[in-house]
Protein backbone atom coordinates (compact mmCIF):
# COMPACT_ATOMS: atom_id res chain seq x y z
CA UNK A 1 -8.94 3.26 9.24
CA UNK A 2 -8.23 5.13 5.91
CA UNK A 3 -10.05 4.54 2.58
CA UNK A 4 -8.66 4.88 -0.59
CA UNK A 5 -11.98 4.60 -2.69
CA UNK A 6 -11.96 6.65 -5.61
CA UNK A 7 -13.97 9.14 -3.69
CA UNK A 8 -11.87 9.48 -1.24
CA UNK A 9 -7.99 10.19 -2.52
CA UNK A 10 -6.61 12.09 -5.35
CA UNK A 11 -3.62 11.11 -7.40
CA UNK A 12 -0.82 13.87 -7.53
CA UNK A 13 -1.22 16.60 -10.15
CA UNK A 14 1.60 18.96 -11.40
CA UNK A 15 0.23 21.10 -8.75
CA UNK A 16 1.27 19.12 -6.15
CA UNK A 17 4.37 17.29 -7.61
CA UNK A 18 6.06 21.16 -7.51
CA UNK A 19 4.55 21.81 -3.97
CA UNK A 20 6.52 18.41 -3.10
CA UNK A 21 9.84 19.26 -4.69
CA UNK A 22 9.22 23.05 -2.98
CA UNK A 23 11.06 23.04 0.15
CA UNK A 24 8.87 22.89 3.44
CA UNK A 25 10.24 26.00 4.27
CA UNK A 26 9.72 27.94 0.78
CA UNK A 27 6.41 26.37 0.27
CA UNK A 28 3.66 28.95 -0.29
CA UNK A 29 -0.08 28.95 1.50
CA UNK A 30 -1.44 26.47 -1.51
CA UNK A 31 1.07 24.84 -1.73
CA UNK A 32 0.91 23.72 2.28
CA UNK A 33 -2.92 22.97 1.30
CA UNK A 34 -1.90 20.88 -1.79
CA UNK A 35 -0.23 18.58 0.27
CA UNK A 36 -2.40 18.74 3.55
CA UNK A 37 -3.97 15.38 2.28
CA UNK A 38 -0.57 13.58 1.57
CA UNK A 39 0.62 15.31 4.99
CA UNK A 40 -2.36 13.77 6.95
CA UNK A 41 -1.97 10.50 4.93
CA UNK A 42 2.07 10.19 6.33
CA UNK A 43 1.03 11.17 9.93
CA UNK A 44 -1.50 8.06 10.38
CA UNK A 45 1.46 6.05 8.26
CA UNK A 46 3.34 7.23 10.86
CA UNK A 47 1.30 6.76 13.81
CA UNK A 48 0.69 3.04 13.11
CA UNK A 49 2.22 0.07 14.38
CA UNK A 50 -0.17 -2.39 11.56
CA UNK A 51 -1.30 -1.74 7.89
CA UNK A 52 -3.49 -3.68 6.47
CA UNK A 53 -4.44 -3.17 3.13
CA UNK A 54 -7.43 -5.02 1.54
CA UNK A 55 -7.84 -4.62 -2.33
CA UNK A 56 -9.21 -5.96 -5.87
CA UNK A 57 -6.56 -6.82 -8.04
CA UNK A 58 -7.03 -5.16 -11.61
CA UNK A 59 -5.24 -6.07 -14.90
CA UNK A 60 -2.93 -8.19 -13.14
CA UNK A 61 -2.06 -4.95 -10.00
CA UNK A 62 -3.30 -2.32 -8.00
CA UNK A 63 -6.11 -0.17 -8.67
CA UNK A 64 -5.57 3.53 -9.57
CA UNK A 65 -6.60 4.60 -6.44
CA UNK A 66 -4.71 2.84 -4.30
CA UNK A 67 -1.68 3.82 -6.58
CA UNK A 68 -2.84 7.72 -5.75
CA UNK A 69 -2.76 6.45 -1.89
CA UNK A 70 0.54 5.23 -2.58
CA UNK A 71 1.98 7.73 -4.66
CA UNK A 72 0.65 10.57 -1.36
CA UNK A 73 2.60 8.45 0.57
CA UNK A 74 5.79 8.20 -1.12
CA UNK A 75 7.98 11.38 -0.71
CA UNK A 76 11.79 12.04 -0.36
CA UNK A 77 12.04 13.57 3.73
CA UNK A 78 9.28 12.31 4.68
CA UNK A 79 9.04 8.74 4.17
CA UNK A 80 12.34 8.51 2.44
CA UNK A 81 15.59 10.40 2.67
CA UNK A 82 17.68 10.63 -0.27
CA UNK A 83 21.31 11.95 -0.52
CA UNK A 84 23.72 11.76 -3.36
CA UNK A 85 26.64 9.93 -0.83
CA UNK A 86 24.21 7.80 0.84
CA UNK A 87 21.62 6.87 -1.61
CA UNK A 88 17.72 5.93 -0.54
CA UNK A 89 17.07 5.61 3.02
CA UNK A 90 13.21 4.52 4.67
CA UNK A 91 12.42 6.51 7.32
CA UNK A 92 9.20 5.16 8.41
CA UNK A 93 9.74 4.17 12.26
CA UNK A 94 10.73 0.64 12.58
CA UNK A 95 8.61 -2.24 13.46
CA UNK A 96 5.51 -2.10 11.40
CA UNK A 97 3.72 -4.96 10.29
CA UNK A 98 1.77 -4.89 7.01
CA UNK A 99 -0.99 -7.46 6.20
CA UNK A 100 -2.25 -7.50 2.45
CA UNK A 101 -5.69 -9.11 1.32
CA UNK A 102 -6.26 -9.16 -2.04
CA UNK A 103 -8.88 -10.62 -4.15
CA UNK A 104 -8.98 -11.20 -8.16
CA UNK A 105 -11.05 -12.51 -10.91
CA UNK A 106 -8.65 -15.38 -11.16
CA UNK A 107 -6.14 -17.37 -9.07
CA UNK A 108 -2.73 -15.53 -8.65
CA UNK A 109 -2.15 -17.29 -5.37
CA UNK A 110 1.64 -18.64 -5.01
CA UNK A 111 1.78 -21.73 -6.83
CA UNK A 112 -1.39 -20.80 -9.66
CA UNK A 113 -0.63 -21.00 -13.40
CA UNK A 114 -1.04 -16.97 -13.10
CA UNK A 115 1.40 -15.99 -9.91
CA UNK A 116 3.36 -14.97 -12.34
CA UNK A 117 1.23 -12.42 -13.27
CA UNK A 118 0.68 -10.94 -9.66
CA UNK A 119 2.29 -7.16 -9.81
CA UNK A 120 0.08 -6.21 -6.74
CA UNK A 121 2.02 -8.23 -3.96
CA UNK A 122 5.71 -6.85 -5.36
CA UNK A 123 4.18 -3.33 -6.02
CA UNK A 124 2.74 -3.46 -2.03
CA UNK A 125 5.49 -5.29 -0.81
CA UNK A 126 8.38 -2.59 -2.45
CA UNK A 127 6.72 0.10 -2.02
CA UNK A 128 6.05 -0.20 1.69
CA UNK A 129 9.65 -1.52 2.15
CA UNK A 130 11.24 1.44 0.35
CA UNK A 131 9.62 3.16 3.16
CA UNK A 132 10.98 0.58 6.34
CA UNK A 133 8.21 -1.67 6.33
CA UNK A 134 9.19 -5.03 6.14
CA UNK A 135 7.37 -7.02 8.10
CA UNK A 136 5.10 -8.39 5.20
CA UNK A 137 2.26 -10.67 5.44
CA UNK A 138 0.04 -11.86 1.93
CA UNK A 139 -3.49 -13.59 1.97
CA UNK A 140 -5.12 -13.60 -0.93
CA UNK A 141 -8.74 -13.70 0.15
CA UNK A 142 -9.93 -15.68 -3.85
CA UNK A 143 -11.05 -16.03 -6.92
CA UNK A 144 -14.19 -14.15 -7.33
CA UNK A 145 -14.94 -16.43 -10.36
CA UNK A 146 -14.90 -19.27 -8.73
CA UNK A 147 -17.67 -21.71 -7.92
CA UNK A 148 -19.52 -21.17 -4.06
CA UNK A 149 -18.02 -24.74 -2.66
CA UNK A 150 -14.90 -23.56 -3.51
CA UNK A 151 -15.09 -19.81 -2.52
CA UNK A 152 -16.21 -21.11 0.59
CA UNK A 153 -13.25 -22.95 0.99
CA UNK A 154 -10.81 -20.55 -0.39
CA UNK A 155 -12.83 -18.12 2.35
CA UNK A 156 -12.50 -20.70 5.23
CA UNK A 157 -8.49 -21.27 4.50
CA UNK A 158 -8.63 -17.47 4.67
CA UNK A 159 -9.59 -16.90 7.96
CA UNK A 160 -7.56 -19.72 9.10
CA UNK A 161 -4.09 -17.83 7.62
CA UNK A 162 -5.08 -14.86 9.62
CA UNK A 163 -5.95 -16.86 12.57
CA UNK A 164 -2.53 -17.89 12.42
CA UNK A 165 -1.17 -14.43 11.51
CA UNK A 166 -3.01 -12.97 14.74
CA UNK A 167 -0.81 -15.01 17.27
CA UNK A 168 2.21 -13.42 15.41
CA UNK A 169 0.98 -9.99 15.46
């Protein structure tokens, strides 16, 4: 399990954007312990057969942190390869399943007056397949404005989505 609070990631600095574009094999001492974090970050990534994210959405996406989180994650021969013939490439190991849970102070759920307004699902969902994760699951958990009957039912058709998920997984 990996947190992403704001107390618990940093986003990239300048720092560490020229440690990234540094060769591994030219990088200096800091540099290595710029990107220890972002190094220990791809290793679990790595290590993982199922990501699950669970997350607020804020002004209509992700929250800065989790952006940090993502932005650690993101990086040309490590999670992506890159080549002028070839293009992009993922190189994340294949067959990784990715569950999202989101919550928002409103309903962006598929079908809502505001699903048009979702950015965190495509964000997540590009992001991660950029990388070669594909297999993509979305619950949104609710509206945290709404009234207790129907958070309780929003909650209840919650668990019953990942019920269902959980035989597939």
């Amino acid at each position: 399990s990996r947190g992403v609070s704001p107390d618990d990631v940093e986003g990239p600095d300048q720092e560490w954007v020229e440690a990234n574009i540094a060769t591994a094999g030219q990088r200096t001492e800091d540099q290595r312990r710029k990107l220890a974090k972002s190094d220990e970050y791809i290793d679990e990534l790595r290590r993982a057969s199922h990501i699950i994210i669970a997350t607020p959405m804020y002004n209509f996406s992700i929250p800065w942190n989790l952006k940090a989180y993502i932005d650690n994650i993101v990086r040309e021969g490590e999670t992506f390869s890159f080549s002028a013939e070839e293009g992009h490439g993922p190189l994340l190991p294949e067959g990784k399943k990715l569950l999202l849970l989101w919550t928002a102070a409103g309903d962006y759920s598929p079908g809502s007056d505001f699903a048009d307004y979702d950015f965190l699902t495509p964000t997540v969902a590009c992001t991660y397949g950029f990388m070669g994760v594909t297999d993509f699951s979305v619950i949104p958990v609710g509206n945290r404005e709404e009234a207790p009957e129907l958070a309780q039912a929003t909650l209840r058709a919650c668990h019953a989505q990942i019920d269902q998920l959980c035989t597939k997984w």
